[in-house]
N, C-alpha and C. Protein backbone atom coordinates (compact mmCIF):
# COMPACT_ATOMS: atom_id res chain seq x y z
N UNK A 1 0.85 -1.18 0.00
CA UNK A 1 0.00 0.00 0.00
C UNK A 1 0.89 1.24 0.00
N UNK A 2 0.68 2.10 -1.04
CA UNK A 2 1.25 3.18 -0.96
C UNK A 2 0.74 4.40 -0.30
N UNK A 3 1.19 5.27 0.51
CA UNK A 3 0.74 6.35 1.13
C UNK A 3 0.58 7.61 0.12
N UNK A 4 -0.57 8.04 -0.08
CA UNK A 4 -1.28 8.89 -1.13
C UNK A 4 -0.37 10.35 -0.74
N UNK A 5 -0.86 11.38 -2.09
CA UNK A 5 0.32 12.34 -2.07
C UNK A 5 -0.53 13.21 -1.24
N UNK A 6 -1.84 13.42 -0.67
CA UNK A 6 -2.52 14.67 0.14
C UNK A 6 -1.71 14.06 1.01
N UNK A 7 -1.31 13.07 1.84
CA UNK A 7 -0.42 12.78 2.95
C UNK A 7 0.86 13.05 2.66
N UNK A 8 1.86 12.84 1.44
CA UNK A 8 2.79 12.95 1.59
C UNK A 8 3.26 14.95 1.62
N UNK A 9 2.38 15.79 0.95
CA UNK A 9 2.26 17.11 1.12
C UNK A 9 2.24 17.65 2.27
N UNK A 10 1.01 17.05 3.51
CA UNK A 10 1.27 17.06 4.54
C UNK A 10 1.87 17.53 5.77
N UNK A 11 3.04 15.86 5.22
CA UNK A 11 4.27 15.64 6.16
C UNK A 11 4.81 16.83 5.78
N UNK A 12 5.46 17.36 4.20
CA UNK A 12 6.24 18.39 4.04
C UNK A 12 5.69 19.50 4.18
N UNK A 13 4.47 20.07 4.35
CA UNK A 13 4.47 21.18 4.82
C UNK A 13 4.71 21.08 6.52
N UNK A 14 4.51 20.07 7.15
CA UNK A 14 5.07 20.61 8.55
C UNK A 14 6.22 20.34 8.30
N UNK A 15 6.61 19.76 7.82
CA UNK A 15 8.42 19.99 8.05
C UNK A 15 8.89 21.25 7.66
N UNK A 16 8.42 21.78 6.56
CA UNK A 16 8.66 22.96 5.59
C UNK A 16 8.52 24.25 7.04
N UNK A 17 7.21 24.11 7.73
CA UNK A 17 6.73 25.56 8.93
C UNK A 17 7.32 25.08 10.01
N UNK A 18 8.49 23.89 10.33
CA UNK A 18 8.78 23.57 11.73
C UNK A 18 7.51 23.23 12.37
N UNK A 19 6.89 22.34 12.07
CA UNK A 19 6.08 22.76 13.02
C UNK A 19 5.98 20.67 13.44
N UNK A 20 7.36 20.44 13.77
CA UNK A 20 7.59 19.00 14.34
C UNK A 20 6.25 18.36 15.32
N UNK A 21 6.31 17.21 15.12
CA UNK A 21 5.76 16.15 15.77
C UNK A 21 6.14 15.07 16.75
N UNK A 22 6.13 15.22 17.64
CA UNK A 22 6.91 14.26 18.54
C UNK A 22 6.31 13.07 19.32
N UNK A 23 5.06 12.70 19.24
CA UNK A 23 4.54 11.36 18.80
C UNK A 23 3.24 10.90 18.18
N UNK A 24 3.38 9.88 17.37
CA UNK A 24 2.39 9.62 16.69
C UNK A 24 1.16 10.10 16.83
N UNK A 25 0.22 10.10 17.75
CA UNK A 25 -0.47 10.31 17.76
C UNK A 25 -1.15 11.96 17.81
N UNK A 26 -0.39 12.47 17.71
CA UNK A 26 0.07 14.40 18.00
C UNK A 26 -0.04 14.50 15.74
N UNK A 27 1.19 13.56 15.05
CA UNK A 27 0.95 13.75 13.97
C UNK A 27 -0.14 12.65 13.21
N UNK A 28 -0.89 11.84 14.11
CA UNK A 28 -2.14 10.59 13.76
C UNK A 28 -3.31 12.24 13.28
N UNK A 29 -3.66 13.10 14.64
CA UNK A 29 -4.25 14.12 14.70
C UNK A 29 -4.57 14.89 13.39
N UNK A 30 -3.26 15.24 13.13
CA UNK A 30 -3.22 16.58 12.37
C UNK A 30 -3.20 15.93 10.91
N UNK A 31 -2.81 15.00 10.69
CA UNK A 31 -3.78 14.09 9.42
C UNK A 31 -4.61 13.80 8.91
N UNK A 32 -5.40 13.37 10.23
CA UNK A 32 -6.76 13.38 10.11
C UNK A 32 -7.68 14.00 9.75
N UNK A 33 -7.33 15.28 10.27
CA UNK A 33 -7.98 16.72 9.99
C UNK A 33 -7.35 17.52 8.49
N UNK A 34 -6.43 16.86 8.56
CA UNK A 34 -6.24 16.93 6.85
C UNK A 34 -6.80 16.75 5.86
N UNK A 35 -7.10 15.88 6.05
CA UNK A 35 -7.39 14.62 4.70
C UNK A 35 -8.89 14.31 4.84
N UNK A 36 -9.47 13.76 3.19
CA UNK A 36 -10.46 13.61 2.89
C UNK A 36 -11.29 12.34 3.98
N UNK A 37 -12.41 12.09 3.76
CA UNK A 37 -13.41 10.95 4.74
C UNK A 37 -12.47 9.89 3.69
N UNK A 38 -12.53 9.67 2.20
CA UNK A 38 -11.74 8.52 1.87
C UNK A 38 -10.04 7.83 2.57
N UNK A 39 -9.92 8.78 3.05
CA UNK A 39 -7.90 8.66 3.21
C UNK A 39 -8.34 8.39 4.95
N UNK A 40 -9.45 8.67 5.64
CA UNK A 40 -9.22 8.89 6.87
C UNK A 40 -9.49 7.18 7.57
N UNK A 41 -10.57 6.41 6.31
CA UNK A 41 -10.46 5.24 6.70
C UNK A 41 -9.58 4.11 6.61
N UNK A 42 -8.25 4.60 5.87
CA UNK A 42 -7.30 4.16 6.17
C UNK A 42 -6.38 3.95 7.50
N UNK A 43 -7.09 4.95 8.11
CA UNK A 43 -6.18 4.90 9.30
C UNK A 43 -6.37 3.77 10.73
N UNK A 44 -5.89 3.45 11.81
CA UNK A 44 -6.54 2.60 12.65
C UNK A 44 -8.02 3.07 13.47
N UNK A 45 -8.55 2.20 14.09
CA UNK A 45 -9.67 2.57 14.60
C UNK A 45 -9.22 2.44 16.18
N UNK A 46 -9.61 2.68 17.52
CA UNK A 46 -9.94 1.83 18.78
C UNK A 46 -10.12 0.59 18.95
N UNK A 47 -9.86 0.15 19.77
CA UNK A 47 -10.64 -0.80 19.90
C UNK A 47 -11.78 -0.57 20.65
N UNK A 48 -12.89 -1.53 20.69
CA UNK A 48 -14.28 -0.71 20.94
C UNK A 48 -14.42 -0.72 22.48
N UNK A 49 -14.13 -2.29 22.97
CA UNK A 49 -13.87 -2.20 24.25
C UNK A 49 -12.97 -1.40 25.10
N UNK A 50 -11.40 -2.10 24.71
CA UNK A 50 -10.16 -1.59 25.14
C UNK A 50 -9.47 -0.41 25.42
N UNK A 51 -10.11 0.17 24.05
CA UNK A 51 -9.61 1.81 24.39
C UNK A 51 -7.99 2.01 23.29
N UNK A 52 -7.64 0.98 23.14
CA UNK A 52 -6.62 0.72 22.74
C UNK A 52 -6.42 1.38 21.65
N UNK A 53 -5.15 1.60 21.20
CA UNK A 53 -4.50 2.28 19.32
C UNK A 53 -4.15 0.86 19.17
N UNK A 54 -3.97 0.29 17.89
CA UNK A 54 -2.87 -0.15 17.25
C UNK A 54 -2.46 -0.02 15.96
N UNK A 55 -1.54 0.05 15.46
CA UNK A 55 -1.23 0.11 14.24
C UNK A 55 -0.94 -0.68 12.85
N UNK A 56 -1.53 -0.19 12.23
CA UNK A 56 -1.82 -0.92 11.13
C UNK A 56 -0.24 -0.75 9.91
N UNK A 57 -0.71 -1.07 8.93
CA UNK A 57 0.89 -1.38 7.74
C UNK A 57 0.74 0.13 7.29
N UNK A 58 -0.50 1.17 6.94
CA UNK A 58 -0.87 2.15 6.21
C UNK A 58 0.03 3.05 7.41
N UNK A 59 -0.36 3.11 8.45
CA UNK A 59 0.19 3.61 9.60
C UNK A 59 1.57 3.76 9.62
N UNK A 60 1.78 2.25 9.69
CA UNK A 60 3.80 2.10 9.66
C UNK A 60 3.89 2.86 9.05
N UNK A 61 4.28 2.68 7.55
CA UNK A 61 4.65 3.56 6.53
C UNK A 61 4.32 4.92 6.37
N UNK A 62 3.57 5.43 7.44
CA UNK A 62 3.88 7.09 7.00
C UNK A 62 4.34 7.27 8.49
N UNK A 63 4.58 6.50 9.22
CA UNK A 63 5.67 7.09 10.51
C UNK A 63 6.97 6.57 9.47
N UNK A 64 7.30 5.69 9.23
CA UNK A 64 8.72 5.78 8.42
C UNK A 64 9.21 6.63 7.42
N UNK A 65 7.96 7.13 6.95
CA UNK A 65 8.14 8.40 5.97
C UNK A 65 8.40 9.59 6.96
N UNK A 66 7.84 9.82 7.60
CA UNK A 66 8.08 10.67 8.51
C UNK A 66 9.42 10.93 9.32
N UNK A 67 9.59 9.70 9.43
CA UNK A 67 10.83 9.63 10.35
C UNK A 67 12.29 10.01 9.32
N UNK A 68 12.16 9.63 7.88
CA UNK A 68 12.83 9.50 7.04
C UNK A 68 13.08 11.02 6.81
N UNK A 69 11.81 11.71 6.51
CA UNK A 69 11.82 13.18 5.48
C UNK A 69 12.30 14.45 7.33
N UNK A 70 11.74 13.90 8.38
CA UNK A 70 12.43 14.81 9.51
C UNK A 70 13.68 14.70 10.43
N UNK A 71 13.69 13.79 10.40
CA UNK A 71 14.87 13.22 10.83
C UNK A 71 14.78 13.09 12.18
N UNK A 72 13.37 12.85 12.61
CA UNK A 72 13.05 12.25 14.12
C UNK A 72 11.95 11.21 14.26
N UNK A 73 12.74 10.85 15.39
CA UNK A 73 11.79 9.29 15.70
C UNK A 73 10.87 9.68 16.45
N UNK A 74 9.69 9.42 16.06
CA UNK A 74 8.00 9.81 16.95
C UNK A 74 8.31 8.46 17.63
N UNK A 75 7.74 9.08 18.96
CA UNK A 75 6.84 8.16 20.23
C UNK A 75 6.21 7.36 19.53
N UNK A 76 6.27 6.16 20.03
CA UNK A 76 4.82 5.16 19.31
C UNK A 76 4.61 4.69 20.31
N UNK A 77 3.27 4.88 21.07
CA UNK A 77 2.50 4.22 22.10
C UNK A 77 1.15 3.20 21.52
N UNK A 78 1.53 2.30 21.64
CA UNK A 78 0.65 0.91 21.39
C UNK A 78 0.65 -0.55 21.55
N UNK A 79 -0.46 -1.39 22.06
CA UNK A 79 -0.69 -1.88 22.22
C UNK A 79 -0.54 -3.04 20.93
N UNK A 80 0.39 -4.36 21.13
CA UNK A 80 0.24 -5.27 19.86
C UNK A 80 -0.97 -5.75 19.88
């Protein structure tokens, strides 16, 4: 699965305004509110009971993009 370019624009405009992310879920946020209802169901859900995050492959890959294009490692808090 490739990560679509409204996401990859995104990442580079916060990198472009400084305006860093320091864990996932801080840049899970500001994605969200990005991006179209199609791109947003890509992302993980709760779990319904648990409360829980976990992360999915769509997920991985734009923290590795991320991590790649800023040159910092986001927090990842989750549950396998």
């Amino acid at each position: 699965m490739d990560i679509p370019d409204k996401i990859i624009q995104e990442i580079d405009a916060l990198i472009k305004n400084d305006l860093s992310c320091e864990d996932w879920m801080e840049l899970k946020r500001y994605l969200l509110k990005c991006v179209n209802t199609e791109l947003r169901t890509k992302f993980s859900t709760r779990d319904p009971k648990t409360k829980r995050q976990s992360l999915n492959d769509f997920e991985k890959k734009i923290i590795d993009l991320y991590e790649l294009s800023a040159g910092v490692k986001l927090r990842v808090y989750y549950d396998k």
